[in-house]
PDB file of N, CA and C in Angstrom:
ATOM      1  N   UNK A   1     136.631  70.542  87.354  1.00  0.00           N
ATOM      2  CA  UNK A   1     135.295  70.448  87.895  1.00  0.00           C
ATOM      3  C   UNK A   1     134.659  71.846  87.876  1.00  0.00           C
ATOM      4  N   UNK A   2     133.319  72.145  87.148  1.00  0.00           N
ATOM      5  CA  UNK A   2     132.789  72.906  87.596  1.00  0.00           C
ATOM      6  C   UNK A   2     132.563  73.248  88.766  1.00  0.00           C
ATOM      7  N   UNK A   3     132.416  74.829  88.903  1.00  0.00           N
ATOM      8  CA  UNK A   3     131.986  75.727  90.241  1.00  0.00           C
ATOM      9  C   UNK A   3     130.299  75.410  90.191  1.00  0.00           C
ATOM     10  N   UNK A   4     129.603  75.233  91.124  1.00  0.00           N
ATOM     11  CA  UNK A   4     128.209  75.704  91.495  1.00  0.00           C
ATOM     12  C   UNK A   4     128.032  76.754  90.806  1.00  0.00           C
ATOM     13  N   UNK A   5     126.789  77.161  90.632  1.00  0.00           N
ATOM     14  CA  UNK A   5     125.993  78.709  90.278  1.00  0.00           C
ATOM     15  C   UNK A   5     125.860  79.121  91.494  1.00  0.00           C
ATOM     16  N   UNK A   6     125.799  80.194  91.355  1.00  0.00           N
ATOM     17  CA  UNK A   6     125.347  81.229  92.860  1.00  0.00           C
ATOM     18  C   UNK A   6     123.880  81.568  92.493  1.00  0.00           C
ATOM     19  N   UNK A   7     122.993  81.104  93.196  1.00  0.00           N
ATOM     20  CA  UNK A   7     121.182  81.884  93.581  1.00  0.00           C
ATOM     21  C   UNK A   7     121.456  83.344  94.006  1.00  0.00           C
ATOM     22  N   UNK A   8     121.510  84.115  92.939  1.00  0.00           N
ATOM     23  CA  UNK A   8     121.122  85.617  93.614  1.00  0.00           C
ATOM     24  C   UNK A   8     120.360  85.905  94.197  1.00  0.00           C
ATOM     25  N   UNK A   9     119.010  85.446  94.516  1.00  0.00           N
ATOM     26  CA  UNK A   9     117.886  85.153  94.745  1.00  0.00           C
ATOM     27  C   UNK A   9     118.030  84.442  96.397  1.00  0.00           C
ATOM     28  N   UNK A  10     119.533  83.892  96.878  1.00  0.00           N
ATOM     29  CA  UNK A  10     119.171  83.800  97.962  1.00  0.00           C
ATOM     30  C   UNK A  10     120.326  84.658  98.840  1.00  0.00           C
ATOM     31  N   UNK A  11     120.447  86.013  98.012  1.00  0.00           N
ATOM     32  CA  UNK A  11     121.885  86.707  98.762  1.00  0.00           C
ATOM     33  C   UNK A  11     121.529  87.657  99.489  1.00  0.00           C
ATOM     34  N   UNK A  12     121.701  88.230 100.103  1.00  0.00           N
ATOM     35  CA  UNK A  12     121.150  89.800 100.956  1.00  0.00           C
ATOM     36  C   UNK A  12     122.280  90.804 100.183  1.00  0.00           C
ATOM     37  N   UNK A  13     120.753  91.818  99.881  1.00  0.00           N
ATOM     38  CA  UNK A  13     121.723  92.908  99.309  1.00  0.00           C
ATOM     39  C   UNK A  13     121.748  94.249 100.108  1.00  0.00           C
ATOM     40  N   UNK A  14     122.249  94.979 100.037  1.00  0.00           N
ATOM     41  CA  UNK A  14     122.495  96.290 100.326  1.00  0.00           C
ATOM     42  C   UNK A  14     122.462  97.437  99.262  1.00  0.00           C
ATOM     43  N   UNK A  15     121.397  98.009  99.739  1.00  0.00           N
ATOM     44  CA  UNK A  15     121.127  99.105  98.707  1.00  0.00           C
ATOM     45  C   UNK A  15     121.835 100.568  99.049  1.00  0.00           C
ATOM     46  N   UNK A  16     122.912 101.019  98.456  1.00  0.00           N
ATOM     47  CA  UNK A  16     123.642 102.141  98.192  1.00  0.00           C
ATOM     48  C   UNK A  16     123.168 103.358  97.429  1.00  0.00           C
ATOM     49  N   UNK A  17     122.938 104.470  98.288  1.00  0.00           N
ATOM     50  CA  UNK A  17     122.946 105.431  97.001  1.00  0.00           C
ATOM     51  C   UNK A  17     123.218 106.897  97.475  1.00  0.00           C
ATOM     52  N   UNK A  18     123.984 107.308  96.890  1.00  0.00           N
ATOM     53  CA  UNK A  18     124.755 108.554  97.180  1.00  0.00           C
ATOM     54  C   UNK A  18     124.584 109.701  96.244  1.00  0.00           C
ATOM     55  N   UNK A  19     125.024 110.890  96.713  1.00  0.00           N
ATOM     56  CA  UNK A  19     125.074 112.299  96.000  1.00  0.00           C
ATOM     57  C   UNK A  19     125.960 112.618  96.674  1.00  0.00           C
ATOM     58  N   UNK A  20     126.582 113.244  95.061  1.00  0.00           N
ATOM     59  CA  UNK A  20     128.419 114.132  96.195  1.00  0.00           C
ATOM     60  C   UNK A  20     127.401 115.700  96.366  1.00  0.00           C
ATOM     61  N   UNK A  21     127.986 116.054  97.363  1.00  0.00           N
ATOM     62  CA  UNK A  21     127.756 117.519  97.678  1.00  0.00           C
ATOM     63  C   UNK A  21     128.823 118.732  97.503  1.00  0.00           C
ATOM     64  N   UNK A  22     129.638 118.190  96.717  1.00  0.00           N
ATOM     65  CA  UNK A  22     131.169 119.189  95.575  1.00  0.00           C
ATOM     66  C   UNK A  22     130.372 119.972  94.431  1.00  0.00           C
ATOM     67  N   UNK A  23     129.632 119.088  94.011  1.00  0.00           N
ATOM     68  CA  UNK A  23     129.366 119.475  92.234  1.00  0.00           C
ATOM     69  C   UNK A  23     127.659 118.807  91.885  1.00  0.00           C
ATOM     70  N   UNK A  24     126.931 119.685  92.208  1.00  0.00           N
ATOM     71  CA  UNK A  24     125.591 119.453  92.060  1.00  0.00           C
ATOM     72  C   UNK A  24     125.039 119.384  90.914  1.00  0.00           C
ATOM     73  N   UNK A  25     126.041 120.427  89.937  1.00  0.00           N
ATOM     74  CA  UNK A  25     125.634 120.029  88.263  1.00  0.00           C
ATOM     75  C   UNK A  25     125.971 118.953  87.650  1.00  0.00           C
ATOM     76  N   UNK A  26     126.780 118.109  88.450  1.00  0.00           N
ATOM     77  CA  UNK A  26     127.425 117.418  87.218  1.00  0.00           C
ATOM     78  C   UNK A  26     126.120 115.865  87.858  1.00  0.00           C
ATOM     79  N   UNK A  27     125.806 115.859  89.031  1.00  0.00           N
ATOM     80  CA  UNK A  27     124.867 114.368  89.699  1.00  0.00           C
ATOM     81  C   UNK A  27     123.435 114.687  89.159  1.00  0.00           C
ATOM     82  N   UNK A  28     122.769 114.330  88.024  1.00  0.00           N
ATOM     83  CA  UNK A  28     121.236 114.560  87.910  1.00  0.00           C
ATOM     84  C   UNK A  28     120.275 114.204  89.081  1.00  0.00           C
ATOM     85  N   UNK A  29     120.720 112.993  88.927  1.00  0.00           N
ATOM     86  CA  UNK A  29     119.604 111.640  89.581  1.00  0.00           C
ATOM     87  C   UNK A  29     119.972 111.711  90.899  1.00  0.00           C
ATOM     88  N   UNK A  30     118.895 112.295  91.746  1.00  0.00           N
ATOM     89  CA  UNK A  30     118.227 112.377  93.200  1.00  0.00           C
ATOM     90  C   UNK A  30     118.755 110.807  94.161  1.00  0.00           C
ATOM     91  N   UNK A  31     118.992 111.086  94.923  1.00  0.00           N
ATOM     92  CA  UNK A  31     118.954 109.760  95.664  1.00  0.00           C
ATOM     93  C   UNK A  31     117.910 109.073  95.785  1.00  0.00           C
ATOM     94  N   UNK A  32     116.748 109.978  96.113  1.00  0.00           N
ATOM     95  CA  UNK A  32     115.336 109.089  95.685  1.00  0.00           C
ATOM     96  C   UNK A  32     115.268 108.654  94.464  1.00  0.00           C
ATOM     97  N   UNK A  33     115.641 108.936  93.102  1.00  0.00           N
ATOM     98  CA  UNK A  33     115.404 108.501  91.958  1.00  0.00           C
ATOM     99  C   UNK A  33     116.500 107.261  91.973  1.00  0.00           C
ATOM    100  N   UNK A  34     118.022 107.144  92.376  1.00  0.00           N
ATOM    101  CA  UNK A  34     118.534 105.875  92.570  1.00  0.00           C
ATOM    102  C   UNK A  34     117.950 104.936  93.057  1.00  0.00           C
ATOM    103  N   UNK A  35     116.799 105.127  94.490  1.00  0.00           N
ATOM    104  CA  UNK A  35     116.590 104.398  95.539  1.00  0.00           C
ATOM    105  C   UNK A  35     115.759 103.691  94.684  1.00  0.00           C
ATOM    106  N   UNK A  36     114.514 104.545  93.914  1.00  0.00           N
ATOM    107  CA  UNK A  36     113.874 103.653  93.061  1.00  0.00           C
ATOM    108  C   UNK A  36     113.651 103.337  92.184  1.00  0.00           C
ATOM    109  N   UNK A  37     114.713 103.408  91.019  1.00  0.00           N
ATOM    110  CA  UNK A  37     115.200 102.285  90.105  1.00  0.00           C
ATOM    111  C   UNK A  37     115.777 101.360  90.240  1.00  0.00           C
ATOM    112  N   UNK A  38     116.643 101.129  92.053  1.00  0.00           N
ATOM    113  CA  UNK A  38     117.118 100.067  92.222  1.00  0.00           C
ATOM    114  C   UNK A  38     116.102  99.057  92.698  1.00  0.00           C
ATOM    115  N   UNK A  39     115.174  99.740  93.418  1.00  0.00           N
ATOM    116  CA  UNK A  39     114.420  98.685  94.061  1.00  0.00           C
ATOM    117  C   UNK A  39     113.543  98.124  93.022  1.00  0.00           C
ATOM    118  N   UNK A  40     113.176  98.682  91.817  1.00  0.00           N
ATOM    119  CA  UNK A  40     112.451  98.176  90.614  1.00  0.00           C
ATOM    120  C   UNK A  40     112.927  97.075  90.173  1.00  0.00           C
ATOM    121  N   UNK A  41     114.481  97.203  89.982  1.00  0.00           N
ATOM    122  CA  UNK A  41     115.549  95.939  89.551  1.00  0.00           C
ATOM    123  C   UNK A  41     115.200  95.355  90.275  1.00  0.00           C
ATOM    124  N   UNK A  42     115.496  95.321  91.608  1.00  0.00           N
ATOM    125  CA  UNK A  42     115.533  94.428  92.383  1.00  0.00           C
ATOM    126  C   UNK A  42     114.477  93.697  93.049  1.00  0.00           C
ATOM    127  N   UNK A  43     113.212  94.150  92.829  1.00  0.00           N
ATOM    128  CA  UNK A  43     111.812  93.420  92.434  1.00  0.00           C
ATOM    129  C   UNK A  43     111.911  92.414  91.308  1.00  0.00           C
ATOM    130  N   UNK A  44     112.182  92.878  90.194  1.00  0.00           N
ATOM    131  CA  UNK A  44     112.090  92.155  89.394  1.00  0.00           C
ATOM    132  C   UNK A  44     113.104  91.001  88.760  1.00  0.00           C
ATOM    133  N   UNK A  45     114.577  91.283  89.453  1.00  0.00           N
ATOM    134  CA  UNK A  45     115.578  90.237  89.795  1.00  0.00           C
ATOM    135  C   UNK A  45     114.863  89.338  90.914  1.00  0.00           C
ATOM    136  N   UNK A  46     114.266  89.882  91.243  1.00  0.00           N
ATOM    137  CA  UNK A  46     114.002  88.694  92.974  1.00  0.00           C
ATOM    138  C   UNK A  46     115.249  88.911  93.715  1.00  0.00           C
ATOM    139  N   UNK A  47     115.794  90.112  93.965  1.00  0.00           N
ATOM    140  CA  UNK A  47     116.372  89.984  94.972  1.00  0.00           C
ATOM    141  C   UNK A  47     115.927  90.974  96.453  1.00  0.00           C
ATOM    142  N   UNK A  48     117.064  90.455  97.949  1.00  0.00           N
ATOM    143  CA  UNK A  48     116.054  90.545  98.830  1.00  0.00           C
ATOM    144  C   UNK A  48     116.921  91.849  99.059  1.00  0.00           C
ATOM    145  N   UNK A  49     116.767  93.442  99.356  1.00  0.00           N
ATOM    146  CA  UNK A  49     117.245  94.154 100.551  1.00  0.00           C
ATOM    147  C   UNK A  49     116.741  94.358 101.378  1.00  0.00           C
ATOM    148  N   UNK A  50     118.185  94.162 102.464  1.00  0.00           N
ATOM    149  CA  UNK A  50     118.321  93.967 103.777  1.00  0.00           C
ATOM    150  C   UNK A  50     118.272  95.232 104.115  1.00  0.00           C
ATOM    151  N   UNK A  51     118.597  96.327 103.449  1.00  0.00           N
ATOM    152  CA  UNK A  51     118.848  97.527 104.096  1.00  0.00           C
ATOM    153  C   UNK A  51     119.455  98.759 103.307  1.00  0.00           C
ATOM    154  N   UNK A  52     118.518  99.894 103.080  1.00  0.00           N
ATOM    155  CA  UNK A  52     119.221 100.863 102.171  1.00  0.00           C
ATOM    156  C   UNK A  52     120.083 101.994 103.007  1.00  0.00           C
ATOM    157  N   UNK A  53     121.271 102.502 102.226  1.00  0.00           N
ATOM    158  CA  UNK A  53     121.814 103.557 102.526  1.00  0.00           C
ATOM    159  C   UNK A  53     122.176 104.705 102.183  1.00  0.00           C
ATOM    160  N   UNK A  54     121.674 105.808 102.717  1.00  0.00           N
ATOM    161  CA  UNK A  54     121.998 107.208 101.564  1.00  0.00           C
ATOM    162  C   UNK A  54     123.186 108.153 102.521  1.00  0.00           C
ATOM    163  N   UNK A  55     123.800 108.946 101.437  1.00  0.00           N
ATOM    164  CA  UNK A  55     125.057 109.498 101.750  1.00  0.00           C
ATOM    165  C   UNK A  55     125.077 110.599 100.517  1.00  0.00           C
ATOM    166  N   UNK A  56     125.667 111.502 101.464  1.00  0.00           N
ATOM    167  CA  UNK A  56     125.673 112.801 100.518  1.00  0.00           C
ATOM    168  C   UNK A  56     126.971 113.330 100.978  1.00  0.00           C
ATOM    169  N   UNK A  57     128.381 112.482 100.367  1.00  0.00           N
ATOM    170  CA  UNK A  57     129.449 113.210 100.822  1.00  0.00           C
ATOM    171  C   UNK A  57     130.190 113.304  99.458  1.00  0.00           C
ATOM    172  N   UNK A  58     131.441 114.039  99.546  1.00  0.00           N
ATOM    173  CA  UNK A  58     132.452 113.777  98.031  1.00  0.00           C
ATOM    174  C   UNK A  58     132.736 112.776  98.468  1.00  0.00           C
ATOM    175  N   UNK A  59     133.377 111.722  97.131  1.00  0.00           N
ATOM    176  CA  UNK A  59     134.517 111.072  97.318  1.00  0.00           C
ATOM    177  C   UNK A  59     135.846 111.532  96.795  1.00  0.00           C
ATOM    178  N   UNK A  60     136.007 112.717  97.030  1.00  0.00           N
ATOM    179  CA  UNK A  60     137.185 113.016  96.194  1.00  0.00           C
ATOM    180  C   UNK A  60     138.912 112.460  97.124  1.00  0.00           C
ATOM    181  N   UNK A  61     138.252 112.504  98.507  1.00  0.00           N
ATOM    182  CA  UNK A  61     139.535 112.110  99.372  1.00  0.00           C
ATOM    183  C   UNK A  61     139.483 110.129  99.856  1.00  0.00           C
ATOM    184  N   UNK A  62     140.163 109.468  99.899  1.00  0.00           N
ATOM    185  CA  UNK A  62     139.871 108.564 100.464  1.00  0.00           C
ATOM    186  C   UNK A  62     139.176 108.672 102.102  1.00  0.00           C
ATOM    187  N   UNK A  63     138.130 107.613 102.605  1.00  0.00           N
ATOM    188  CA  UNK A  63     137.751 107.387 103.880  1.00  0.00           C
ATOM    189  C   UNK A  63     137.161 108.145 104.257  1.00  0.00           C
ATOM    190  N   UNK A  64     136.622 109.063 103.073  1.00  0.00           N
ATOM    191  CA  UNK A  64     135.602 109.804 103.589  1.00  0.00           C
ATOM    192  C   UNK A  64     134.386 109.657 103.614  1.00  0.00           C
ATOM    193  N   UNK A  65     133.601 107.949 102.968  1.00  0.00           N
ATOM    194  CA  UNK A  65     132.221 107.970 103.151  1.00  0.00           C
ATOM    195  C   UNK A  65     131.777 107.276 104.096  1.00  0.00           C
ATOM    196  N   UNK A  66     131.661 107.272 105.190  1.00  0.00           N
ATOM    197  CA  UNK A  66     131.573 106.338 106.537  1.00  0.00           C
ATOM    198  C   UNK A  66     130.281 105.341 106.354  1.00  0.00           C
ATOM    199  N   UNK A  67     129.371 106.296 105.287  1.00  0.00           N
ATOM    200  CA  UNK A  67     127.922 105.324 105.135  1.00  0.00           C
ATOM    201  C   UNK A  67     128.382 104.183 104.541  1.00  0.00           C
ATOM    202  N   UNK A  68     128.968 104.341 103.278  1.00  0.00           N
ATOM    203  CA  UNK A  68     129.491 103.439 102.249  1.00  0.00           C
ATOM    204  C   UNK A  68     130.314 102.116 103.182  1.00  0.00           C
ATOM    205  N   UNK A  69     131.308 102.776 104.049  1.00  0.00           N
ATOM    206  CA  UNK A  69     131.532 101.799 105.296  1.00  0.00           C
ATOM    207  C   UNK A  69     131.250 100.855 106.169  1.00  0.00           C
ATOM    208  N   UNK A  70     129.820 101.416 106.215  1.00  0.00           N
ATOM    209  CA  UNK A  70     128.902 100.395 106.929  1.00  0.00           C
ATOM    210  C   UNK A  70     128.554  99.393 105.839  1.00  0.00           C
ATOM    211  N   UNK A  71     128.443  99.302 104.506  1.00  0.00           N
ATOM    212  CA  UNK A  71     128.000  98.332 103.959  1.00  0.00           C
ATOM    213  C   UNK A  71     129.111  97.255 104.343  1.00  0.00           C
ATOM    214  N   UNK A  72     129.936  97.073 104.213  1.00  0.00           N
ATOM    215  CA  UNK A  72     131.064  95.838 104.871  1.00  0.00           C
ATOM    216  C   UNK A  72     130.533  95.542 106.111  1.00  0.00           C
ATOM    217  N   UNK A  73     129.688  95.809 107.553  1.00  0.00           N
ATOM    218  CA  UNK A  73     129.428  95.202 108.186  1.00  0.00           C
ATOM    219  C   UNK A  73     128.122  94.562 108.779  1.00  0.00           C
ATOM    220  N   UNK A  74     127.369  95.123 107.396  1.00  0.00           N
ATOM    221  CA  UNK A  74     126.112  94.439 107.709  1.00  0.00           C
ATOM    222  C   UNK A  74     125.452  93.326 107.005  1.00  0.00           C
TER     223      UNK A  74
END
């Protein structure tokens, strides 16, 4: 038996966008410039965010992005 399709269109998303603060040469794109190319997509996907998040940490160690964290509980 087929699975259903999933409506992306009726999911809540969470908008992520980060800059490590280790290595500034190697990240071009601004967190503002993530914030809005995602939300362009996501205009034009039709999808809804619930809520954006910015973070400016490394990930070079585990458990170190606490923002990124919060996306699991919202």
């Amino acid at each position: 038996m087929d699975e259903p399709e999933i409506d992306i269109t009726k999911l809540k998303y969470v908008l992520y966008a980060r800059k490590s603060t280790t290595d500034e040469t190697r990240q071009v794109r601004s967190i503002g410039d993530q914030i809005d190319d995602c939300q362009r997509l996501a205009i034009r996907l039709g999808l809804k965010i619930v809520d954006t998040l910015r973070e400016t940490k490394s990930a070079k160690k585990p458990g170190e992005r606490p923002i990124f964290t919060r996306c699991y509980r919202i």
